[in-house]
PDB file of N, CA and C in Angstrom:
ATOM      1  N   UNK A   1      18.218 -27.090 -12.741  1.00  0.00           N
ATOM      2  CA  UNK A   1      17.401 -26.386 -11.780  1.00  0.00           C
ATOM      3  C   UNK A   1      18.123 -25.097 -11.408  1.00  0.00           C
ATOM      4  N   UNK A   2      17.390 -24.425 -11.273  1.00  0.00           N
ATOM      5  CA  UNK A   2      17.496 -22.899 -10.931  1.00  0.00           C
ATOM      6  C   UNK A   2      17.770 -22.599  -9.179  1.00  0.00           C
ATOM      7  N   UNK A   3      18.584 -21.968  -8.450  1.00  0.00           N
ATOM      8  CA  UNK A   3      18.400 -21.656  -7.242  1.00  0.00           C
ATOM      9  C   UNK A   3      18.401 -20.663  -7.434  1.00  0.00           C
ATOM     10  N   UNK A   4      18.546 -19.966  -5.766  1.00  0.00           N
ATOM     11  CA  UNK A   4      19.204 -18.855  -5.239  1.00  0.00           C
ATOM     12  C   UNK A   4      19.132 -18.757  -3.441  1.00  0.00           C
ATOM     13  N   UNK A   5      19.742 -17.904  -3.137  1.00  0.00           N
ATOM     14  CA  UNK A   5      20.304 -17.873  -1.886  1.00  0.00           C
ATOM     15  C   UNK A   5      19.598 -16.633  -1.120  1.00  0.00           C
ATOM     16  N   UNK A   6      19.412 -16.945   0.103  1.00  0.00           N
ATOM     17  CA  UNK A   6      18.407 -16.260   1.102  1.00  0.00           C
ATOM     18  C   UNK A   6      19.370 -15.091   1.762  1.00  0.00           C
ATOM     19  N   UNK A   7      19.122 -13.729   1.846  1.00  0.00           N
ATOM     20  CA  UNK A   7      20.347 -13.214   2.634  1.00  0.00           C
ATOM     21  C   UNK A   7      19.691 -12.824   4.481  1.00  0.00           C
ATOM     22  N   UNK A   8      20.367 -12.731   5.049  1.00  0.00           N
ATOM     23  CA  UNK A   8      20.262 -12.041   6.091  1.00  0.00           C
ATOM     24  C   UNK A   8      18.613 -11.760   6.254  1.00  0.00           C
ATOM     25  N   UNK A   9      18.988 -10.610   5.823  1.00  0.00           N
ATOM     26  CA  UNK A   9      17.466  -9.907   5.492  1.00  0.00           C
ATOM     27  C   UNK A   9      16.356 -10.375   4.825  1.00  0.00           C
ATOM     28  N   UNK A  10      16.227 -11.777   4.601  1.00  0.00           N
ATOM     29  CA  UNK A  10      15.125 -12.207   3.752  1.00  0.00           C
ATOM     30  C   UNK A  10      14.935 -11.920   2.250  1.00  0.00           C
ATOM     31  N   UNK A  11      15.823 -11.470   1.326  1.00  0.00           N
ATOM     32  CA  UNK A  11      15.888 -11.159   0.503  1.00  0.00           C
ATOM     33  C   UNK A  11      16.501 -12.450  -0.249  1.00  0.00           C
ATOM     34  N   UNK A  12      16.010 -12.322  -1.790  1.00  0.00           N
ATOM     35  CA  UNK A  12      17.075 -13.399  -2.388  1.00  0.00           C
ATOM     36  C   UNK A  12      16.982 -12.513  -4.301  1.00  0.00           C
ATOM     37  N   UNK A  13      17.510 -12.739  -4.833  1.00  0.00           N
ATOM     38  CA  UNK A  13      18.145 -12.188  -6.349  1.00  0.00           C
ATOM     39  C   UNK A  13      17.401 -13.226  -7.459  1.00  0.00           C
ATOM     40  N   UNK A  14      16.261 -13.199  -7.796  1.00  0.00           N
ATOM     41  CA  UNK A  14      15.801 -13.791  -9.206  1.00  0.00           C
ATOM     42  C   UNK A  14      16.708 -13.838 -10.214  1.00  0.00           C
ATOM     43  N   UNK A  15      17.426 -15.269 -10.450  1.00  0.00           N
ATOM     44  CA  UNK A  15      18.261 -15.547 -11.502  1.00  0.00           C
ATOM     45  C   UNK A  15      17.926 -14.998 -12.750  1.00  0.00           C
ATOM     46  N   UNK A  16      18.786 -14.067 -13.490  1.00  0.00           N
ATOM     47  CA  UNK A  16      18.732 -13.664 -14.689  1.00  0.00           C
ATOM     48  C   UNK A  16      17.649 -14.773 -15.337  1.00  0.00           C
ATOM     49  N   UNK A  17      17.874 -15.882 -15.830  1.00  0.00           N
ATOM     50  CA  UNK A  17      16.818 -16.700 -16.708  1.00  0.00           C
ATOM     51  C   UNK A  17      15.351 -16.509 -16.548  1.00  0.00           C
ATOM     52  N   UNK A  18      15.304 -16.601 -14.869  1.00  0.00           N
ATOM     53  CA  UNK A  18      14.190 -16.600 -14.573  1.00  0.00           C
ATOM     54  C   UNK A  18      13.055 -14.991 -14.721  1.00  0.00           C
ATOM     55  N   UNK A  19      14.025 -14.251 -14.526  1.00  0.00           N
ATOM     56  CA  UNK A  19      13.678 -12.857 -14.853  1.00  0.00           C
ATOM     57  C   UNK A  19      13.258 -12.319 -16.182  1.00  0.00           C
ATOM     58  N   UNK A  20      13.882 -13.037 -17.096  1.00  0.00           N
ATOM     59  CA  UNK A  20      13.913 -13.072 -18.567  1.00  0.00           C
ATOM     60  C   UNK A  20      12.681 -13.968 -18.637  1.00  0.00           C
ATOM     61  N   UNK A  21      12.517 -15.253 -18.387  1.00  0.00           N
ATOM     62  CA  UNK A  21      10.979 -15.832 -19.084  1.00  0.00           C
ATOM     63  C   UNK A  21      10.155 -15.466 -18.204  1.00  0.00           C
ATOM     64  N   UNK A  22       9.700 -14.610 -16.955  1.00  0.00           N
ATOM     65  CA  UNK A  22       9.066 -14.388 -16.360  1.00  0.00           C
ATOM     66  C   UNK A  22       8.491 -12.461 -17.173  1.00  0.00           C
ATOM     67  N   UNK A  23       9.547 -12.316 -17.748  1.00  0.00           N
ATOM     68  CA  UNK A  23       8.957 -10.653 -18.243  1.00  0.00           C
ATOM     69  C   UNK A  23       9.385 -10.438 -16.796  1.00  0.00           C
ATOM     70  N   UNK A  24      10.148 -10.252 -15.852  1.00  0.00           N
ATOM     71  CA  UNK A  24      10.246  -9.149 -14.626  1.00  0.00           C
ATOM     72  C   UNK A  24      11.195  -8.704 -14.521  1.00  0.00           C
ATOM     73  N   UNK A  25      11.151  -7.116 -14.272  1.00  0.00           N
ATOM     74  CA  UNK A  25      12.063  -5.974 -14.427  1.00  0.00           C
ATOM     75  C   UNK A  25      12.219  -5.700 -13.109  1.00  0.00           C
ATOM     76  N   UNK A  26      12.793  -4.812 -13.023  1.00  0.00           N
ATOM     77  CA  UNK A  26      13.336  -3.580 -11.330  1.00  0.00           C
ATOM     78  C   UNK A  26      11.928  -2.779 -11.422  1.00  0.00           C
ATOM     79  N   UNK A  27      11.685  -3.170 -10.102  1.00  0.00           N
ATOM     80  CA  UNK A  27      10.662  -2.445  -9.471  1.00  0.00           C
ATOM     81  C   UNK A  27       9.392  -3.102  -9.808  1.00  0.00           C
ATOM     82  N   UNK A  28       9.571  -4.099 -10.796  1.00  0.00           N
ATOM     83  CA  UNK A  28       8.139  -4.884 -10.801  1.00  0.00           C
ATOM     84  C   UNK A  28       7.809  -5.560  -9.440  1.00  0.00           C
ATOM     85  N   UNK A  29       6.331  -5.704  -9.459  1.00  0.00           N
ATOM     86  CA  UNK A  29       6.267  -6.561  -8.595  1.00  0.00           C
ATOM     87  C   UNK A  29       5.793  -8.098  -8.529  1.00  0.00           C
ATOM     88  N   UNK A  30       5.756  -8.890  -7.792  1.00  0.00           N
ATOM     89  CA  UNK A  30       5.441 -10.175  -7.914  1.00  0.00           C
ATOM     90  C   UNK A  30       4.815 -10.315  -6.378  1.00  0.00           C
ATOM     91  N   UNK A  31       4.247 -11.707  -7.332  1.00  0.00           N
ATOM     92  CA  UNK A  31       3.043 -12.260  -5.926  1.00  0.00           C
ATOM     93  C   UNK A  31       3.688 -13.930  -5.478  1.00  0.00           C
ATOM     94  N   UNK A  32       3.281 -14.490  -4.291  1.00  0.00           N
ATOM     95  CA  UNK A  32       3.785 -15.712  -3.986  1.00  0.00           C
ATOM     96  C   UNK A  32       2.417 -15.985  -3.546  1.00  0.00           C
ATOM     97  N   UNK A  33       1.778 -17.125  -4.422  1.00  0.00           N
ATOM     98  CA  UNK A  33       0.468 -17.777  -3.992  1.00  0.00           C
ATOM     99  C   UNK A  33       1.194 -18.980  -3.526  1.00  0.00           C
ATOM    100  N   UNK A  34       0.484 -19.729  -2.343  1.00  0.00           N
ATOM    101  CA  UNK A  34       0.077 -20.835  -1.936  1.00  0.00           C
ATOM    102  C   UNK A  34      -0.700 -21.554  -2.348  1.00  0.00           C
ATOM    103  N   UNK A  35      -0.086 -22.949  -3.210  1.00  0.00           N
ATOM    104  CA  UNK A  35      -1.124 -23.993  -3.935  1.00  0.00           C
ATOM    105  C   UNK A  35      -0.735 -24.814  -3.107  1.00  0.00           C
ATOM    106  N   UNK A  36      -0.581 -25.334  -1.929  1.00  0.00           N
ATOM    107  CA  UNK A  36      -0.393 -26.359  -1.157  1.00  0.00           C
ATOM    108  C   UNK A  36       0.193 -26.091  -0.007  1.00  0.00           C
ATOM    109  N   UNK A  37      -0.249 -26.489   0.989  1.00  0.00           N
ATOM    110  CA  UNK A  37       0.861 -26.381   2.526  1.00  0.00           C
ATOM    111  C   UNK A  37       2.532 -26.396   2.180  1.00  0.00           C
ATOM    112  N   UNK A  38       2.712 -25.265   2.205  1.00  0.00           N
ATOM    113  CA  UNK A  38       4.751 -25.470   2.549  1.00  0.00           C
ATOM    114  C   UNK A  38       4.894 -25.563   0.644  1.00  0.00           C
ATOM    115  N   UNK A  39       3.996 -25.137  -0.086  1.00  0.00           N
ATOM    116  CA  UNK A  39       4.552 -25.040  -1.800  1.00  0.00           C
ATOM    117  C   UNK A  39       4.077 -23.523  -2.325  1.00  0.00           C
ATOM    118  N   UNK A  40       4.805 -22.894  -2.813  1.00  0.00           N
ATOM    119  CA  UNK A  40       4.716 -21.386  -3.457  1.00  0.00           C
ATOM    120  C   UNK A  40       4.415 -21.519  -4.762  1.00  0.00           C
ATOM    121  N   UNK A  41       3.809 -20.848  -5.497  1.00  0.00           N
ATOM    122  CA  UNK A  41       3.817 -20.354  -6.697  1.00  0.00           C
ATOM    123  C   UNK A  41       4.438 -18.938  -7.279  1.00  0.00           C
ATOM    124  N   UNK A  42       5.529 -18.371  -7.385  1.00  0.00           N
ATOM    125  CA  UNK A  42       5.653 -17.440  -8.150  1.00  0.00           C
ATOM    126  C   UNK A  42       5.303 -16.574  -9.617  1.00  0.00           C
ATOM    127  N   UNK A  43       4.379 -15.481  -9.049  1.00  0.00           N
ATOM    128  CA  UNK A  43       3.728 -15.221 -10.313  1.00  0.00           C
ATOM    129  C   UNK A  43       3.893 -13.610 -10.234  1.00  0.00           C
ATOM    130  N   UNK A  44       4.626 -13.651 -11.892  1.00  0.00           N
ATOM    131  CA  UNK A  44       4.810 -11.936 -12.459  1.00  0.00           C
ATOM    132  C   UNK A  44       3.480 -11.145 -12.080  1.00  0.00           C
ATOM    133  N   UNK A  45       3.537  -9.453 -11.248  1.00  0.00           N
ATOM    134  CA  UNK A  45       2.340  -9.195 -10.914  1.00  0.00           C
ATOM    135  C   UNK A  45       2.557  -8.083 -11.981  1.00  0.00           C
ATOM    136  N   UNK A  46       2.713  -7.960 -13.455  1.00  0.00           N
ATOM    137  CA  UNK A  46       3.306  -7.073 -14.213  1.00  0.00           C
ATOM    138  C   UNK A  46       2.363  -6.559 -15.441  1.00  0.00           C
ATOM    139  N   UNK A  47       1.391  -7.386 -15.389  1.00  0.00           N
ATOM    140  CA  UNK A  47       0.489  -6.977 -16.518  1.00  0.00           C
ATOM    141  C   UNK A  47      -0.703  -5.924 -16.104  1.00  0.00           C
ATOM    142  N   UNK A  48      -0.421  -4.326 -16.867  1.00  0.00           N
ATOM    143  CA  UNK A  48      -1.268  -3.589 -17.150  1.00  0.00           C
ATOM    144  C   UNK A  48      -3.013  -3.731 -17.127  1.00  0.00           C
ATOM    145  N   UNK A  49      -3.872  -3.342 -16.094  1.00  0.00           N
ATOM    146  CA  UNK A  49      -5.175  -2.973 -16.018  1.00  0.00           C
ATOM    147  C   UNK A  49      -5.689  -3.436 -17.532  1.00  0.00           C
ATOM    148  N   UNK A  50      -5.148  -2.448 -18.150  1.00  0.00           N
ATOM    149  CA  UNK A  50      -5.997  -2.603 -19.583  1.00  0.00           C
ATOM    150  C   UNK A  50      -5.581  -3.783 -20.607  1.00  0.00           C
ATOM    151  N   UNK A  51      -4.862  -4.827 -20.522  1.00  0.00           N
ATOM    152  CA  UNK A  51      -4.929  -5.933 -20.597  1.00  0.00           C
ATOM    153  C   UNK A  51      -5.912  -6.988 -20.006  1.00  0.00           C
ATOM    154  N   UNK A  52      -6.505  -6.573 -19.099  1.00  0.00           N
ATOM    155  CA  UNK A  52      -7.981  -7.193 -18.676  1.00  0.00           C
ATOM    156  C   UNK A  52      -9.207  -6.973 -19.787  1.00  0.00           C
ATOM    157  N   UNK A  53      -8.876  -5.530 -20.807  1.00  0.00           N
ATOM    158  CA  UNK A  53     -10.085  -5.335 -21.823  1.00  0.00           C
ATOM    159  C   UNK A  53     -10.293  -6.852 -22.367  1.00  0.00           C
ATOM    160  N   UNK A  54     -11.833  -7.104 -22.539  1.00  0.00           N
ATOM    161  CA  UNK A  54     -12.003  -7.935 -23.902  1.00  0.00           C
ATOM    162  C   UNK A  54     -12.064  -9.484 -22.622  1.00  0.00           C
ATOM    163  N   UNK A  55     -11.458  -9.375 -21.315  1.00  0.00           N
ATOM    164  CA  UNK A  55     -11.382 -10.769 -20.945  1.00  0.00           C
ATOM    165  C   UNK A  55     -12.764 -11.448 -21.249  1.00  0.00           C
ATOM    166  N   UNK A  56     -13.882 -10.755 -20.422  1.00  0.00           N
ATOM    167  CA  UNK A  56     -15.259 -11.247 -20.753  1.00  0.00           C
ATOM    168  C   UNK A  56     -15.916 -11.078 -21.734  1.00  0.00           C
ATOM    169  N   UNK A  57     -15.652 -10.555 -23.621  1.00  0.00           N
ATOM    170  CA  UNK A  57     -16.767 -10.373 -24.219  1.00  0.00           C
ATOM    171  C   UNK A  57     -17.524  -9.317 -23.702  1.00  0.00           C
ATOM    172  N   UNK A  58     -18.059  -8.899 -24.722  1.00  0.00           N
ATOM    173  CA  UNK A  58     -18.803  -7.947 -24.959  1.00  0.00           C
ATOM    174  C   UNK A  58     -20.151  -8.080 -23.954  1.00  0.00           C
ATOM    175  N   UNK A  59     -20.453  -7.231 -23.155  1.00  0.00           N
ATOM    176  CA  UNK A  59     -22.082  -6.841 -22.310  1.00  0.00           C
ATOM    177  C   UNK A  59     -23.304  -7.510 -23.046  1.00  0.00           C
ATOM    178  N   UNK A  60     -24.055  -7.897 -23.036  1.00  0.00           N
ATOM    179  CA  UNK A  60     -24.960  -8.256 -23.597  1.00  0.00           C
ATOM    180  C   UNK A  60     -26.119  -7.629 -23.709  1.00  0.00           C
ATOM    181  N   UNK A  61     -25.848  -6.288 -22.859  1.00  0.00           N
ATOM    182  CA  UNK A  61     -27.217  -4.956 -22.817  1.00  0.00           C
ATOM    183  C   UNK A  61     -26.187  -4.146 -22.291  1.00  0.00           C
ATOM    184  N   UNK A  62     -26.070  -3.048 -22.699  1.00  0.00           N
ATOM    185  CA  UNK A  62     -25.269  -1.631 -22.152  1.00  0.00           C
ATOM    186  C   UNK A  62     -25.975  -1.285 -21.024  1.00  0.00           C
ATOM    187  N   UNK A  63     -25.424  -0.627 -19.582  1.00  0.00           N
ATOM    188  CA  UNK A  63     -26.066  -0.515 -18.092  1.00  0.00           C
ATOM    189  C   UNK A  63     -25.032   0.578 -18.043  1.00  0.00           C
ATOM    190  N   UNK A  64     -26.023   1.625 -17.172  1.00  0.00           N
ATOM    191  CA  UNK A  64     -25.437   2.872 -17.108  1.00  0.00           C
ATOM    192  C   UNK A  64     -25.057   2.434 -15.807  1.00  0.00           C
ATOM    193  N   UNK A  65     -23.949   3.893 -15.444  1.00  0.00           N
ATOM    194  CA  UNK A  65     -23.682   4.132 -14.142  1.00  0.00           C
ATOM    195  C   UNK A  65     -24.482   3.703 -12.668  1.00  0.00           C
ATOM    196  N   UNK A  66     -25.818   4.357 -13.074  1.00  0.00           N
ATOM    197  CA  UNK A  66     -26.664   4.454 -12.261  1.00  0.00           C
ATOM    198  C   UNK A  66     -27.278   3.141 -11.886  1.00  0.00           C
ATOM    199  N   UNK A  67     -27.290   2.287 -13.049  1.00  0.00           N
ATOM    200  CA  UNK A  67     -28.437   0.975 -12.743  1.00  0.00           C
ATOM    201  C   UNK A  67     -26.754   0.086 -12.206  1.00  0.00           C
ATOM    202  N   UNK A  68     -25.529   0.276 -12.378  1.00  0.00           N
ATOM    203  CA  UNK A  68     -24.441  -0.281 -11.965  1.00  0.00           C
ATOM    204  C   UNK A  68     -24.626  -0.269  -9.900  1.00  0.00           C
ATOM    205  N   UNK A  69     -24.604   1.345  -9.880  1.00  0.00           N
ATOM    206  CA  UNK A  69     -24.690   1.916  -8.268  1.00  0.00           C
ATOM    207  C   UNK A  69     -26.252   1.288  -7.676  1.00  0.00           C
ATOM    208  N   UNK A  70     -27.353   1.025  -8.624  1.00  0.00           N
ATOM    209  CA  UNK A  70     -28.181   0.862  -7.832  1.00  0.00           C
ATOM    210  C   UNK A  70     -28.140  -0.859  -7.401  1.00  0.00           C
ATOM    211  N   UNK A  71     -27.561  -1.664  -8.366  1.00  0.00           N
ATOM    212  CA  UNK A  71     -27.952  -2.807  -7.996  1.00  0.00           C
ATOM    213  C   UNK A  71     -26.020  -2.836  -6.576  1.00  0.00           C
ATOM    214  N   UNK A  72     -25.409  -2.322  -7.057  1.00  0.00           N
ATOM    215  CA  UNK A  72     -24.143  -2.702  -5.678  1.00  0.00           C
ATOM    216  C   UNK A  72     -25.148  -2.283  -4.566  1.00  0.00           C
ATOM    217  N   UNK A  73     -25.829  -0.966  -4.087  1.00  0.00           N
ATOM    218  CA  UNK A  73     -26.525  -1.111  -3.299  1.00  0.00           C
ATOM    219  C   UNK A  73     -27.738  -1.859  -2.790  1.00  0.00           C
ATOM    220  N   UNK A  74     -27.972  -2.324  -3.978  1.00  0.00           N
ATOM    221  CA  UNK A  74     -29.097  -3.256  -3.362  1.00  0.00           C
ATOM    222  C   UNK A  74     -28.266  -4.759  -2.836  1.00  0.00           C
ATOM    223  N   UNK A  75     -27.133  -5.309  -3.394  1.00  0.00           N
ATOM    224  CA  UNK A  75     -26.453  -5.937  -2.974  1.00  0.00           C
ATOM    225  C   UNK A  75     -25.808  -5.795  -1.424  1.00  0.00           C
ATOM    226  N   UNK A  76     -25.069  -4.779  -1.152  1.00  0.00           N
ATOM    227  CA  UNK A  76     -24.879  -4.511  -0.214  1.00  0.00           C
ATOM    228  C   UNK A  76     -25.916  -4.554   0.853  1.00  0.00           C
ATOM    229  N   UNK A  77     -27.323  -4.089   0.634  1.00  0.00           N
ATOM    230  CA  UNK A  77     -28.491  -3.926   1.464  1.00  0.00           C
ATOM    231  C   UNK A  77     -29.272  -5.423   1.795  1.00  0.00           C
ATOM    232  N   UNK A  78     -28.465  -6.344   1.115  1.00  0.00           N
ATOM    233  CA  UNK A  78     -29.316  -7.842   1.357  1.00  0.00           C
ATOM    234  C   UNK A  78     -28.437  -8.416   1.978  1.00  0.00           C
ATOM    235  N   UNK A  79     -27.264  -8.230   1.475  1.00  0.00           N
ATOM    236  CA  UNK A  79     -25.760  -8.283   2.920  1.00  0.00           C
ATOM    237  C   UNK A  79     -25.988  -8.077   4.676  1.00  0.00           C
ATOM    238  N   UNK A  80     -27.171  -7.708   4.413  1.00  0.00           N
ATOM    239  CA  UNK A  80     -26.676  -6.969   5.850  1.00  0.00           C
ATOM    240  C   UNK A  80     -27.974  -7.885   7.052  1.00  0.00           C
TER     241      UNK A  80
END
């Protein structure tokens, strides 16, 4: 098992290993989700926007700008 130590300031030093299979560098950042009362998840916040391309497959009808803006507003307008 892996530790590390809390300083003063709330700070603590990601063990080399963990830094290494996590992909996290200086100045990356990371997230701490909550999957349970009083349990953390540490997760690399390091992957590039455009690594999201392709998550969903391809559109199934191309939608312009416009029919994009009109339906957020009509969304927004049933919101209310």
């Amino acid at each position: 098992m892996t530790t590390a130590s809390v300083t003063s300031k709330g700070q603590i030093t990601i063990p080399v290993a963990v830094r290494e299979a996590m992909h996290v560098r200086a100045g990356d950042r990371v997230e701490f989700v909550e999957i349970e009362p009083g349990r953390y998840e540490f997760i690399a916040a390091t992957r590039p926007v455009t690594a999201l391309k392709g998550m969903f497959g391809k559109a199934s009808k191309p939608v312009s700008i416009e029919q994009m803006n009109a339906a957020i507003a009509a969304a927004g307008a049933a919101a209310k």
